[in-house]
Protein backbone atom coordinates (compact mmCIF):
# COMPACT_ATOMS: atom_id res chain seq x y z
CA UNK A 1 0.00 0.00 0.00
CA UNK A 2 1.57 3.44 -1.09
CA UNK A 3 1.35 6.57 1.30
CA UNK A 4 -1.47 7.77 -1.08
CA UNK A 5 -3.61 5.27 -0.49
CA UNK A 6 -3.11 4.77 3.00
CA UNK A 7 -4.26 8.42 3.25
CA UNK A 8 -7.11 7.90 1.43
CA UNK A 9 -8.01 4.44 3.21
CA UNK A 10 -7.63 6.84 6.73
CA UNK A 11 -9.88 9.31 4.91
CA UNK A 12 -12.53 7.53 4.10
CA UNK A 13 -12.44 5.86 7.44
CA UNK A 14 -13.03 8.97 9.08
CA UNK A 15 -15.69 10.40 7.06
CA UNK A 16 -17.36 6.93 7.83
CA UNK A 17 -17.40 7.80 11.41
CA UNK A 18 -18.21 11.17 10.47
CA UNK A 19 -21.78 10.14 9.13
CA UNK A 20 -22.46 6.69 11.42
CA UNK A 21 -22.53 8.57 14.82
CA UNK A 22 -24.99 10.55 13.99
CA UNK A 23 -27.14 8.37 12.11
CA UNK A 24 -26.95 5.81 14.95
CA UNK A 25 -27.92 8.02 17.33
CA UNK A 26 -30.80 8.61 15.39
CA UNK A 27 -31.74 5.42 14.95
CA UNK A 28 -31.15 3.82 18.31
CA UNK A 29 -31.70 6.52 20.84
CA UNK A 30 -34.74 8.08 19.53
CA UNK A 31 -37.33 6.53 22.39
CA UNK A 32 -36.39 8.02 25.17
CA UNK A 33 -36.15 11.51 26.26
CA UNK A 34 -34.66 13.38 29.59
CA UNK A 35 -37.06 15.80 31.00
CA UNK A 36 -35.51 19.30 31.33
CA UNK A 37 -34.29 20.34 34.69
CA UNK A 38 -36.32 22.76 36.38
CA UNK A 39 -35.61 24.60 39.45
CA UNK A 40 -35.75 22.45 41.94
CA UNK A 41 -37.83 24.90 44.73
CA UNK A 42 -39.41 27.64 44.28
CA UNK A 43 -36.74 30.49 45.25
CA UNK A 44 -33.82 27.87 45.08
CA UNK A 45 -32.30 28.83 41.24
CA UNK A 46 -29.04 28.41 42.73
CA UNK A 47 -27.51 26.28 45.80
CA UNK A 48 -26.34 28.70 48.52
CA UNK A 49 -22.60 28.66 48.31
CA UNK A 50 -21.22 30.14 51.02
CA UNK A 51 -23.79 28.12 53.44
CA UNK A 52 -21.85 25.13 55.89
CA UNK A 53 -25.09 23.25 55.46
CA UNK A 54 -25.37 21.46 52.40
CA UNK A 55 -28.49 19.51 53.35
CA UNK A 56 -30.55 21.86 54.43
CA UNK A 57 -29.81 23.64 51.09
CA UNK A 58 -33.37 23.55 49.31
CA UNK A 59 -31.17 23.62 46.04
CA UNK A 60 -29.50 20.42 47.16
CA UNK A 61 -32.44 19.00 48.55
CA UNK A 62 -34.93 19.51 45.50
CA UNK A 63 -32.25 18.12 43.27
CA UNK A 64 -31.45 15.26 45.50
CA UNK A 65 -35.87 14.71 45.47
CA UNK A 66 -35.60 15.17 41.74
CA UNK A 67 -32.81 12.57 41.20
CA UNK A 68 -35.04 9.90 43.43
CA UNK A 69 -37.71 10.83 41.13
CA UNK A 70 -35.88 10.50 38.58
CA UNK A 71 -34.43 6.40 39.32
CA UNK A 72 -38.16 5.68 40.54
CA UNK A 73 -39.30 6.43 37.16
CA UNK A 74 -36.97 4.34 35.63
CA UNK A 75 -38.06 1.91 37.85
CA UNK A 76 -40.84 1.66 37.09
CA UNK A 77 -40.43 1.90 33.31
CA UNK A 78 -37.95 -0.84 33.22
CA UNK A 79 -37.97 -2.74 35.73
CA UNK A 80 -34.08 -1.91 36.99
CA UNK A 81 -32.40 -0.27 39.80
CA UNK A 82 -35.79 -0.94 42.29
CA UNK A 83 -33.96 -1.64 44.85
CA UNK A 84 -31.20 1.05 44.44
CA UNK A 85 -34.56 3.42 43.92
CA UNK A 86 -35.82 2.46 46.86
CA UNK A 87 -32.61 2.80 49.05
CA UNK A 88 -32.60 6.35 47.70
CA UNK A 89 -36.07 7.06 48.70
CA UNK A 90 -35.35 5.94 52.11
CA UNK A 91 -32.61 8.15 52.85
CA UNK A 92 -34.18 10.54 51.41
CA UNK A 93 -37.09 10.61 53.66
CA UNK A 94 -34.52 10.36 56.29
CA UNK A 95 -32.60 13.59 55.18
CA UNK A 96 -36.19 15.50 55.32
CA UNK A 97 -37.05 14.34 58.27
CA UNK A 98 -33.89 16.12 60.41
């Protein structure tokens, strides 16, 4: 194989990747969509940075409930990570409750 061709043997190989990752992702990861993050509390846009408290940060806390919501979902939708959903709910609930 001459330098030429090996150049044009890389090229094409790369242009091949150039159009199959996005035509994959089109065709295989079209179902399911993330939700957009919203605020987690109302008043809580941003977590409180200079605070010592991180869980009584109602930033940290609403993402921590939207993250449980989150693997409960998928739970629920597929069957997986149940238990691992419901471990998170748990300490959750035990985080709220101090």
């Amino acid at each position: 194989m001459t330098r030429g061709e090996g150049l044009r043997l890389a090229g094409a190989l790369l242009a091949g990747l150039v159009l199959a990752f996005p035509l994959a992702s089109l065709v295989m990861g079209g179902e399911e969509t993330v939700p957009a993050a919203a605020p987690p509390e109302e008043g809580a846009e941003m977590r409180q940075m200079f605070s010592p408290d991180i869980r009584g940060d109602p930033y940290v806390r609403g993402r921590l409930r939207q993250q449980v919501e989150l693997m409960e979902g998928h739970c629920e939708r597929t069957g997986e990570l149940c238990a691992e959903a419901r471990g998170a709910r748990e300490r959750l609930t035990e985080l709220e409750a101090r």
